[in-house]
C-alpha atoms as a PDB file:
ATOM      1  CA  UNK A   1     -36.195 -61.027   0.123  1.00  0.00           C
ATOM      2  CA  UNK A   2     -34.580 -62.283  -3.185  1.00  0.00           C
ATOM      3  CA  UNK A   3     -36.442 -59.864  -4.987  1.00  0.00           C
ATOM      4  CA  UNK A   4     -34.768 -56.962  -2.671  1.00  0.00           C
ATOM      5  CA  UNK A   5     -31.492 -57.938  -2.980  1.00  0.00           C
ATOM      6  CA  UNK A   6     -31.917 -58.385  -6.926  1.00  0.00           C
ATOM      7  CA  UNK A   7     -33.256 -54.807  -7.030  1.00  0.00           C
ATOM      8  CA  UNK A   8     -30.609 -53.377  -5.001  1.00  0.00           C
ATOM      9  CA  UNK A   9     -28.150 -55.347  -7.287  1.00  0.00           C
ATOM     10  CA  UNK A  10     -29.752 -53.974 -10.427  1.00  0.00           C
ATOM     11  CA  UNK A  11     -30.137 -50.389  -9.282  1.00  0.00           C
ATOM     12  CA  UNK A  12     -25.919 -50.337  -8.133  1.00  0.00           C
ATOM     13  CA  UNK A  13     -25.182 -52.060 -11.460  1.00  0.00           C
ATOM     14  CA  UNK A  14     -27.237 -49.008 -13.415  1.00  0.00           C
ATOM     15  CA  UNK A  15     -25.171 -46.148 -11.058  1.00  0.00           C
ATOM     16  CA  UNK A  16     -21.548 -47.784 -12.251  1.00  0.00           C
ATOM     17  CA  UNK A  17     -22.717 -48.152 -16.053  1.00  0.00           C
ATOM     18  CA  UNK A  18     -19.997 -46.629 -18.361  1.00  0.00           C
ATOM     19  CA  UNK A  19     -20.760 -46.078 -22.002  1.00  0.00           C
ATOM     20  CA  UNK A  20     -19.434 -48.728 -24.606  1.00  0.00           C
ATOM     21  CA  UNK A  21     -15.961 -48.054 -25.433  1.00  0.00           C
ATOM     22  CA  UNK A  22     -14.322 -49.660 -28.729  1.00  0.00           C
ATOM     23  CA  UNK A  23     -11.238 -51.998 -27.468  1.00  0.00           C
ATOM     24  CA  UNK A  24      -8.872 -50.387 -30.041  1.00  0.00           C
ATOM     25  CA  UNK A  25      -9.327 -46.847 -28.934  1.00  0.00           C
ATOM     26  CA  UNK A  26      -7.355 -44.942 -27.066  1.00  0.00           C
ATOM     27  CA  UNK A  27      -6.357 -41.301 -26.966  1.00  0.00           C
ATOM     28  CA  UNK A  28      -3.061 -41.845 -28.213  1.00  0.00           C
ATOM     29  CA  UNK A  29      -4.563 -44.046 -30.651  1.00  0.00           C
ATOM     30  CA  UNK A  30      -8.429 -42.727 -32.458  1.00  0.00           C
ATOM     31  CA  UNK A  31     -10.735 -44.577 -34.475  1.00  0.00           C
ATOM     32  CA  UNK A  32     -11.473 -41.657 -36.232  1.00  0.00           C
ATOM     33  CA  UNK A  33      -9.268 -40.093 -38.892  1.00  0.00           C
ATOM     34  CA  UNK A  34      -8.037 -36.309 -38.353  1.00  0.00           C
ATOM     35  CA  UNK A  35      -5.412 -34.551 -39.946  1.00  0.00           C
ATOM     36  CA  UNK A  36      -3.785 -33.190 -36.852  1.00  0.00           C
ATOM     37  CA  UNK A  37      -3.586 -36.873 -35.202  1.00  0.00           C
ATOM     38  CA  UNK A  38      -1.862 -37.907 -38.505  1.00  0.00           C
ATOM     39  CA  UNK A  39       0.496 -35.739 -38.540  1.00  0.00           C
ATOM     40  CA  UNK A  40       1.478 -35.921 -34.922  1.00  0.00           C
ATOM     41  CA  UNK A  41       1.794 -39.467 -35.691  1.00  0.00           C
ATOM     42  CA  UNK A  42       3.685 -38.647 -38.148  1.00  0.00           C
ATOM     43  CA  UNK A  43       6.006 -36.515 -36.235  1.00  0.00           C
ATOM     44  CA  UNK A  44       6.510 -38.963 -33.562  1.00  0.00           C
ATOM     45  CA  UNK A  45       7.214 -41.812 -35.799  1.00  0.00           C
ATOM     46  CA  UNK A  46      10.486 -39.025 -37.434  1.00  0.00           C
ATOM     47  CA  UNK A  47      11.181 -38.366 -33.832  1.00  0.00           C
ATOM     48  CA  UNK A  48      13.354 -35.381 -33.033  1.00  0.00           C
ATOM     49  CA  UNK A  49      15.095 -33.449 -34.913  1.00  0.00           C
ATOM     50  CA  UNK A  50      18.106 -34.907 -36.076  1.00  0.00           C
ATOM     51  CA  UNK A  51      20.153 -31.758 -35.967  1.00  0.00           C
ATOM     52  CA  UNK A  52      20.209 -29.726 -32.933  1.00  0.00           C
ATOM     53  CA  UNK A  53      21.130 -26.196 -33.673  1.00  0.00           C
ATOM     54  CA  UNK A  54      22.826 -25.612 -30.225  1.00  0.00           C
ATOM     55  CA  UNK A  55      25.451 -28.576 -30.855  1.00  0.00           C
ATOM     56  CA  UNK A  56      26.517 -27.408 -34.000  1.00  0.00           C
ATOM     57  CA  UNK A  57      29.994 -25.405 -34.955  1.00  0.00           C
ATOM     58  CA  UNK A  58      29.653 -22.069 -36.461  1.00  0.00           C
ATOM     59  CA  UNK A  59      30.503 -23.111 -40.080  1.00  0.00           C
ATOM     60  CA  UNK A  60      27.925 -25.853 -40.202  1.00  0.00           C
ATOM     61  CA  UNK A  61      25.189 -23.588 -38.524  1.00  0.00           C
ATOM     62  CA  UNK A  62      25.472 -20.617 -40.746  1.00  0.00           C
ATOM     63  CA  UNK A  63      27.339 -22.850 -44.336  1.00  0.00           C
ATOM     64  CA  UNK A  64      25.019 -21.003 -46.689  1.00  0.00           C
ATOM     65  CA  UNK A  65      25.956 -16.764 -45.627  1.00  0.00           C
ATOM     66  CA  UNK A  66      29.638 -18.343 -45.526  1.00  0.00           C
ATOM     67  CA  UNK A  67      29.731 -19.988 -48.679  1.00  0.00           C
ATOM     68  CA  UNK A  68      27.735 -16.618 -49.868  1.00  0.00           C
ATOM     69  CA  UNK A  69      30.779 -14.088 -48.371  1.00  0.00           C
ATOM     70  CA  UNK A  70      32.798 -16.522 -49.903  1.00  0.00           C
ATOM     71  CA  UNK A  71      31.960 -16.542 -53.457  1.00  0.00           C
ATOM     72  CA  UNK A  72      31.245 -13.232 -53.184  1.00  0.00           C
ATOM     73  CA  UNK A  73      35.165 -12.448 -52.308  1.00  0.00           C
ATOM     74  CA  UNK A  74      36.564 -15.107 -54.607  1.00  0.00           C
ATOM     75  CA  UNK A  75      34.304 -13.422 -57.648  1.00  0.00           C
ATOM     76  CA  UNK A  76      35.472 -10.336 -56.629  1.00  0.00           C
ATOM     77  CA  UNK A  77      39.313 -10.946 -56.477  1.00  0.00           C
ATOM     78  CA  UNK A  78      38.928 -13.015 -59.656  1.00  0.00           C
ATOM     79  CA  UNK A  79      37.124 -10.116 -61.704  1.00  0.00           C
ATOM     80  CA  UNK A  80      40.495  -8.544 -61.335  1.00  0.00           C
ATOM     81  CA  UNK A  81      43.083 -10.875 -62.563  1.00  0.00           C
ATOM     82  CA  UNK A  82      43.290 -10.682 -66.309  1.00  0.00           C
ATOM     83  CA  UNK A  83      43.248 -14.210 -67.380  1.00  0.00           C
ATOM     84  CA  UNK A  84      39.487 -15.179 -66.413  1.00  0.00           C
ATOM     85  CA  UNK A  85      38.017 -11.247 -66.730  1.00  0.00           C
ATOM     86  CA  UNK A  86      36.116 -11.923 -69.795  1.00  0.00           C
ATOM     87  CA  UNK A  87      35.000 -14.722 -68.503  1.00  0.00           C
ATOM     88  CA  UNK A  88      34.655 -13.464 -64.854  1.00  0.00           C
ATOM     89  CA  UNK A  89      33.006 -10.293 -66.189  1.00  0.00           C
ATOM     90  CA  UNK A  90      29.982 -12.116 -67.760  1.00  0.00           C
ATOM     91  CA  UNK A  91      29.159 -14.279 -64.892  1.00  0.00           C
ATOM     92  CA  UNK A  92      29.506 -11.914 -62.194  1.00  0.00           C
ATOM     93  CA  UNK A  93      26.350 -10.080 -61.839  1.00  0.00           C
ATOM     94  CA  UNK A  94      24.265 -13.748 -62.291  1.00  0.00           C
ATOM     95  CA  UNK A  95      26.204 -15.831 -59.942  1.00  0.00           C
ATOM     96  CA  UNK A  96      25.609 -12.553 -57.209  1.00  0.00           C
ATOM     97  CA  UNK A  97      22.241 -12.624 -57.909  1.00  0.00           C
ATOM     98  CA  UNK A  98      21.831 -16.541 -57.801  1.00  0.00           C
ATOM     99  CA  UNK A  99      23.692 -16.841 -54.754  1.00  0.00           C
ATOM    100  CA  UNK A 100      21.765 -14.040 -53.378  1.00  0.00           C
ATOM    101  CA  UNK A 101      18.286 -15.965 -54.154  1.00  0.00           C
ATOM    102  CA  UNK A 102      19.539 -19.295 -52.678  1.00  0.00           C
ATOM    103  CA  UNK A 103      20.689 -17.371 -49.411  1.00  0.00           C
ATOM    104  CA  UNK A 104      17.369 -15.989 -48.806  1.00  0.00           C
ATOM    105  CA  UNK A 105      15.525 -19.320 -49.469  1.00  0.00           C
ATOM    106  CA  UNK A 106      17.802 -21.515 -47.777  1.00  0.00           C
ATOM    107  CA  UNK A 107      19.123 -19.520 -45.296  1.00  0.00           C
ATOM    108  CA  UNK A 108      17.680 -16.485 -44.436  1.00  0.00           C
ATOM    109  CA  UNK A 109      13.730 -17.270 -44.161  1.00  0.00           C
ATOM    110  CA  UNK A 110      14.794 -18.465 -40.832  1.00  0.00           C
ATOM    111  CA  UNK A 111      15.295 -15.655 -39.558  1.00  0.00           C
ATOM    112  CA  UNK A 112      14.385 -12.340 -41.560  1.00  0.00           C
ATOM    113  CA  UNK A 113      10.915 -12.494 -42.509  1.00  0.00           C
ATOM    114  CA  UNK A 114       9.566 -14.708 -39.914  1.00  0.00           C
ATOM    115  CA  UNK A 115      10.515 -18.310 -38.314  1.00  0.00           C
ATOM    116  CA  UNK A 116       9.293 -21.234 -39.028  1.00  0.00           C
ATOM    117  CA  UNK A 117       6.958 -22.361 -36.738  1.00  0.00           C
ATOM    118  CA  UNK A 118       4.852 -25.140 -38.503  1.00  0.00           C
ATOM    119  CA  UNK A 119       5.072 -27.870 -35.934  1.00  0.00           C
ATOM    120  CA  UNK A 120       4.038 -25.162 -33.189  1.00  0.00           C
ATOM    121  CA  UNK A 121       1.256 -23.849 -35.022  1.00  0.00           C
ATOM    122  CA  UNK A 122      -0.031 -27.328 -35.832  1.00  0.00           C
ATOM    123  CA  UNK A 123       0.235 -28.215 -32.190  1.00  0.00           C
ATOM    124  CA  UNK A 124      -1.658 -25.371 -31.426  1.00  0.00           C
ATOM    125  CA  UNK A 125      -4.585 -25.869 -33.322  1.00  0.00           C
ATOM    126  CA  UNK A 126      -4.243 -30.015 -32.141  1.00  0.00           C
ATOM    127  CA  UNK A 127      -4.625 -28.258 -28.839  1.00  0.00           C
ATOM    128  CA  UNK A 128      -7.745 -26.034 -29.683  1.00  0.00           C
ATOM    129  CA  UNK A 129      -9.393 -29.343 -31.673  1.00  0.00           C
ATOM    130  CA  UNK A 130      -8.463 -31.488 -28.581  1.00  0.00           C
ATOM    131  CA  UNK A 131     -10.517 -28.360 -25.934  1.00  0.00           C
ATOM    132  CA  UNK A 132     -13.424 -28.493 -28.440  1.00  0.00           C
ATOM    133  CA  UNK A 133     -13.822 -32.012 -28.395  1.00  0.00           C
ATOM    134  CA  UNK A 134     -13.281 -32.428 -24.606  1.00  0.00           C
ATOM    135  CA  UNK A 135     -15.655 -29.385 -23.556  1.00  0.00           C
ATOM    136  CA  UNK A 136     -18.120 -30.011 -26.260  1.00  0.00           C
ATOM    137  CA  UNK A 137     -20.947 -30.987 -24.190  1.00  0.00           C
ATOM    138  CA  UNK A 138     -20.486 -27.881 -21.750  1.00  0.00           C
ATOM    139  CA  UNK A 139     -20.260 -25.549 -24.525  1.00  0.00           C
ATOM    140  CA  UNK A 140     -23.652 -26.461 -26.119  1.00  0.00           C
ATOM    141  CA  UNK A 141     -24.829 -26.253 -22.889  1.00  0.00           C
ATOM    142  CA  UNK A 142     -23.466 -22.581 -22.177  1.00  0.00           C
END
């Protein structure tokens, strides 16, 4: 009779066994190192964005094509008064073209060419790492 009730005990125990799992690992939290995982980490440890684009003012949102109108107008009305035209004259050309390069690295790669979508691409491939892990097992099997 003890032998029965051992058995039964023994087979239930072998139906509920789970696989060892490491005490320090969690989803949230690997063991193993991965470039994605670090740098999710290392976006939630920044946190947010600290500037939100929809709470700005116009002049803060769009300083740099401002500032580039600006100088623009102020090197233009200076190039005619006659005390700084020599000076004006030499610099004019340069500081357009200068002004024009910092626009379009600063300012307009966000929205010409193409935006910048770095954190969404990473957190698509995170995603596609994260399916090939989780469905690894049915994939071989397919």
């Amino acid at each position: 009779m003890e032998k029965e009730q051992a058995l039964k005990v023994d087979q239930s125990s072998r139906m509920s066994q789970v696989g060892y799992t490491h005490p320090y690992h969690s989803d949230h939290h690997p063991l193993n190192f991965s470039g994605v995982k670090t740098s999710e980490l290392f976006l939630d440890w920044m946190g947010p964005e600290q500037v939100s684009p929809h709470y700005e003012n116009f002049l803060v949102s769009r300083k740099y094509a401002i500032s580039f109108l600006s100088t623009l107008a102020a090197l233009s009305f200076a190039v005619g008064t006659y005390d700084l035209h020599w000076m004006l004259k030499s610099t004019y050309l340069p500081i357009i073209t200068w002004v024009t390069c910092l626009y379009m690295v600063m300012e307009g790669r966000k929205s010409w060419f193409k935006p910048l979508l770095v954190r969404f691409y990473r957190r698509v491939a995170a995603n596609e790492c994260y399916n090939i892990e989780s469905y690894y097992h049915e994939n071989m099997q397919h």
